[in-house]
Protein backbone atom coordinates (compact mmCIF):
# COMPACT_ATOMS: atom_id res chain seq x y z
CA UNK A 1 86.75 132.52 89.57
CA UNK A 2 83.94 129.71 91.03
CA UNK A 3 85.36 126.46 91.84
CA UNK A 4 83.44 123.56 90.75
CA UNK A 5 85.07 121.24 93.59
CA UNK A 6 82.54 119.15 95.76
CA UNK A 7 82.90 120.14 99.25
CA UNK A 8 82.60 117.47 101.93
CA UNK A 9 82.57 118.04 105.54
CA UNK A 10 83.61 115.30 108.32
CA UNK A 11 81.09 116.03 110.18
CA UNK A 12 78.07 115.80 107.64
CA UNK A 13 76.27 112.28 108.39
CA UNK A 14 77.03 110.64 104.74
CA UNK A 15 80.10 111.57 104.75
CA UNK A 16 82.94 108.44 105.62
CA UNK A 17 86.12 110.71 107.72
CA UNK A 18 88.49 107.67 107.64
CA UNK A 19 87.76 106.45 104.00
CA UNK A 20 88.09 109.63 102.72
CA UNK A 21 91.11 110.90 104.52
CA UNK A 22 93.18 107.47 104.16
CA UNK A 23 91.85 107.88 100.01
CA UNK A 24 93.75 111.62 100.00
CA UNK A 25 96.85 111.61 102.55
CA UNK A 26 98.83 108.83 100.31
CA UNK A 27 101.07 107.26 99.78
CA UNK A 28 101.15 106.47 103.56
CA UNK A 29 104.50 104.13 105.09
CA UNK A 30 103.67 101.23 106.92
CA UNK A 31 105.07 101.01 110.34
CA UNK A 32 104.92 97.12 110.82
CA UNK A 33 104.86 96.82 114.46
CA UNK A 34 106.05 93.91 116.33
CA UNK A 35 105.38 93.75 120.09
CA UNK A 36 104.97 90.48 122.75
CA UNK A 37 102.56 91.10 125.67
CA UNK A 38 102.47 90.89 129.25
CA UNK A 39 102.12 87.31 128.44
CA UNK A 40 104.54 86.71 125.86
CA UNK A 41 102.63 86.21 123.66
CA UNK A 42 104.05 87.98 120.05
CA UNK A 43 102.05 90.22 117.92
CA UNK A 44 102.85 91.61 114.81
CA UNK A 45 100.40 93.96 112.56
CA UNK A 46 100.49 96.51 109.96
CA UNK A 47 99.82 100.72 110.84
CA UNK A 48 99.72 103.84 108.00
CA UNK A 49 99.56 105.84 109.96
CA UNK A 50 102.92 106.32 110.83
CA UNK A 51 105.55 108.66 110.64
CA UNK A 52 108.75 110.75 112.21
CA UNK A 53 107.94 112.97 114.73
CA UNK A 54 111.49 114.25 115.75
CA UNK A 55 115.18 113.62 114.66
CA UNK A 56 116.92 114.49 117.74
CA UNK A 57 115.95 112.96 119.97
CA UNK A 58 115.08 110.22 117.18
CA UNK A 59 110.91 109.48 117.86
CA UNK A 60 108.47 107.68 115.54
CA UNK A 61 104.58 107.83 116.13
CA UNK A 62 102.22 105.51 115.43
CA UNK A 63 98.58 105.60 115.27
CA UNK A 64 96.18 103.21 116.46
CA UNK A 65 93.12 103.39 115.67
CA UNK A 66 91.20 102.22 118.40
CA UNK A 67 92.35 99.80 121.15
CA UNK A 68 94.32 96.93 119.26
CA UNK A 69 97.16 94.42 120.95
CA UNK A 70 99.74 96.57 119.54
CA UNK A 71 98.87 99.38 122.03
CA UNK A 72 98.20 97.68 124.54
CA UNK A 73 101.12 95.30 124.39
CA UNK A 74 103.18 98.53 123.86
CA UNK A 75 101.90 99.57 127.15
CA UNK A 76 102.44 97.04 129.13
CA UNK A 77 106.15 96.17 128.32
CA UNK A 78 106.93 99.66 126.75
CA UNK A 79 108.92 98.49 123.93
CA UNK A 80 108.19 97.73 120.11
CA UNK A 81 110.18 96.81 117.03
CA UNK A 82 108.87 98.45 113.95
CA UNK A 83 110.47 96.59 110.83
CA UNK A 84 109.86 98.08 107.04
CA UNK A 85 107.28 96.67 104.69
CA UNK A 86 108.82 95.98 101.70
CA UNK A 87 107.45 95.20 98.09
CA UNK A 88 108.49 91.37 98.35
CA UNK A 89 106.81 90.84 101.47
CA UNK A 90 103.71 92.28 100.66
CA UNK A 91 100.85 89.58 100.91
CA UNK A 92 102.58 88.67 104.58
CA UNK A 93 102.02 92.26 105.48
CA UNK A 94 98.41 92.33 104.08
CA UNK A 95 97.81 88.88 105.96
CA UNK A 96 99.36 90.02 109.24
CA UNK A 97 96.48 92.63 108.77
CA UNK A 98 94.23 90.28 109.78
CA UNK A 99 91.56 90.36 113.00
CA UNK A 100 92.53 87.38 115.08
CA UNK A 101 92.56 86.70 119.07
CA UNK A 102 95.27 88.17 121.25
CA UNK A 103 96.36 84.64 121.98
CA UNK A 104 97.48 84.21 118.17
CA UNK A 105 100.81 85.33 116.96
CA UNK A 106 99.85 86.57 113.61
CA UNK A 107 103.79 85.90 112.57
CA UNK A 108 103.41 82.23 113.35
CA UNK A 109 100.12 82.21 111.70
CA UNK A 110 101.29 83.05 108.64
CA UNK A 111 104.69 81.62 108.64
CA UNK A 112 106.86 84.76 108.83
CA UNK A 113 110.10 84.14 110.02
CA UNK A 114 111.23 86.35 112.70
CA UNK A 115 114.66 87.62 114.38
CA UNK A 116 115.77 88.59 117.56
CA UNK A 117 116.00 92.74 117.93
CA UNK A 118 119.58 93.86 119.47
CA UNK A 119 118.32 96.06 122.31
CA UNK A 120 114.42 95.35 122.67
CA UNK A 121 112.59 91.95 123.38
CA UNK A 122 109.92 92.07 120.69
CA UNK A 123 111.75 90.50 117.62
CA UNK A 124 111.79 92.36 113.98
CA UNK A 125 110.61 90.53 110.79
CA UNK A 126 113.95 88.79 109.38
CA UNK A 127 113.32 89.11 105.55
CA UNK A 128 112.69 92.98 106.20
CA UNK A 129 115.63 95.40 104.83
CA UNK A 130 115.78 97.77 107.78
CA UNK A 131 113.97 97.85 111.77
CA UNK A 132 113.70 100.33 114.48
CA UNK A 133 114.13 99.14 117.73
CA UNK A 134 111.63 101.54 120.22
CA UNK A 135 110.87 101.45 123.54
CA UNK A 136 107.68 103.65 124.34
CA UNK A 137 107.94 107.58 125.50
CA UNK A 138 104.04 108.43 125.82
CA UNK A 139 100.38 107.52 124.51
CA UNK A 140 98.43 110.80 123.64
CA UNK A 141 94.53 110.49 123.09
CA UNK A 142 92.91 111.31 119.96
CA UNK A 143 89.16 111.03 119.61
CA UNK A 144 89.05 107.29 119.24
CA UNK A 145 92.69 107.41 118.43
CA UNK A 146 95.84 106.61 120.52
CA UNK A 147 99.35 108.18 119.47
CA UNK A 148 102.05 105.98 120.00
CA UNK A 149 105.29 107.94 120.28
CA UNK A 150 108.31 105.75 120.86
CA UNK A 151 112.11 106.57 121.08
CA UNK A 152 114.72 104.75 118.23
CA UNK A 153 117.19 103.01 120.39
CA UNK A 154 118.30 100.89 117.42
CA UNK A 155 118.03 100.86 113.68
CA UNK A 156 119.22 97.36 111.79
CA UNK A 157 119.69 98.05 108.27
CA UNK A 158 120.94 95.21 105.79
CA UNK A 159 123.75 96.46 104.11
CA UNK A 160 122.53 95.27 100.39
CA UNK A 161 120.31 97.95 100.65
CA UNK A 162 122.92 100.67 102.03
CA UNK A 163 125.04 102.89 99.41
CA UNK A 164 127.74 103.71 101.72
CA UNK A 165 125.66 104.27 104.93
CA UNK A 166 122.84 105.85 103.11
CA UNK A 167 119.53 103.62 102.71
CA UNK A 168 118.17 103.40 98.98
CA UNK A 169 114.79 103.85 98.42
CA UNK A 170 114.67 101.53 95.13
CA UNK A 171 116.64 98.80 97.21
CA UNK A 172 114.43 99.08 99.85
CA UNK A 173 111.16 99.06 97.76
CA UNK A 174 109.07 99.99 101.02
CA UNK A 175 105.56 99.85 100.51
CA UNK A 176 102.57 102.30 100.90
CA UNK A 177 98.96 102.18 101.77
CA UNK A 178 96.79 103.92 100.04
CA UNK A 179 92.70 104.20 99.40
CA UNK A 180 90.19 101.59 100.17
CA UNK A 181 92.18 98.31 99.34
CA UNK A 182 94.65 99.79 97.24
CA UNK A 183 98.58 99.67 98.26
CA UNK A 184 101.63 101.80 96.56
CA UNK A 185 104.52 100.52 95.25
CA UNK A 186 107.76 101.67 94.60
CA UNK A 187 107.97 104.27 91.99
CA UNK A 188 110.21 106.51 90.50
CA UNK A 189 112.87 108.33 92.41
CA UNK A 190 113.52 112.04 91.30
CA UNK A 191 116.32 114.48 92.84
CA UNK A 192 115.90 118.43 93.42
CA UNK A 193 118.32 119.80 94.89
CA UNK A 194 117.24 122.41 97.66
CA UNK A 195 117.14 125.76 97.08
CA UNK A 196 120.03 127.73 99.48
C-alpha cells in the first residue's frame, strides 16, 4: 500500500529540526530550574526537555539547549532545584522564559515568590505543588546540546495535592509545552491496568 505521508529529513536545508521535533514529541513536562551562580546571583527558567532518566538511583536530565545560566550555574555550584510548572502559574513560567542578563534574577523580575530548598542552596518556587532538590552527577555533549543529569536528593510535595502519599495528576495540573507557542494543559486522566 503507498503512503501519502510527506517525508522530511533534518538534514535537508528547508527543513527547521527543532520546530519540527518540539511540534511532534508533546506534550513535553517542564523542568523549571532554579539555580544561583558562582555569584549568587539566582536564576530561574523554564526547560521541555526534561525527563527521568533512572529510578534507582533517582536521576532527572535536563536539556539545554545551548549555553544558558542554568548550565552554567549548575556547573559551577553543582546543585539545582527543579520545581513543577503548574496550570495556575503559567504566565510566571512563560515570563521566566524570558532572555535577560545573568545579573537579573528572572524570579525577582517578575515577582515570583520563592522558598528555601531543604538540602540544596538554590531555592524552589513557593506556589509550586511539588520540587526536586538535585545536585549535579555529569554534563554530556550533544551537538549544540548539553545533558544535564542530576541526582534527587529531595522531593517537597504539598500534601493538598497527595492522595495518601501518591501525587495526583489533576491536583497537580502540571503543565506541558508543546509546538511553536502553544502549551498543554491538564487533560483527562484515564486508567489501564497493565497487562500481567
Amino acid at each position: 500500500m503507498a503512503s501519502d505521508h510527506v517525508v522530511l529529513r533534518p538534514d535537508d536545508e528547508d527543513v527547521d529540526a527543532y520546530r519540527l521535533l518540539t511540534a511532534l514529541v508533546v506534550p513535553r513536562p517542564i523542568a523549571w530550574v532554579s539555580t544561583i551562580s558562582a555569584d549568587g546571583v539566582g536564576n530561574l527558567a523554564p526547560y521541555s526537555f526534561f525527563t527521568v532518566a533512572s529510578a534507582d538511583p533517582p536521576v532527572v536530565q535536563v536539556t539545554s539547549v545551548g549555553e544558558k545560566d542554568t548550565l552554567r550555574n549548575a556547573r559551577a555550584t553543582g546543585e539545582l532545584t527543579i520545581s513543577l510548572a503548574s496550570e495556575p502559574l503559567i504566565d510566571a513560567v512563560n515570563a521566566t522564559s524570558a532572555g535577560v542578563d545573568p545579573e537579573v534574577d528572572e524570579a525577582d523580575r517578575v515577582g515570583l515568590a520563592m522558598a528555601p530548598s531543604q538540602v540544596v542552596a538554590p531555592p524552589r518556587v513557593a506556589d509550586s505543588p511539588a520540587s526536586l532538590e538535585c545536585r549535579l552527577r555529569t554534563t554530556v555533549p550533544v551537538g549544540g546540546a548539553t545533558l544535564l543529569l542530576a541526582d534527587v536528593v529531595a522531593v517537597t510535595i504539598d500534601p493538598a495535592v497527595l492522595d495518601g502519599t501518591h501525587p495526583r495528576f489533576d491536583l497537580l495540573a502540571p503543565l506541558a509545552r508543546l509546538g511553536g507557542t502553544e502549551w498543554g494543559l491538564p487533560g483527562e486522566v484515564v486508567t489501564r491496568d497493565r497487562p500481567s
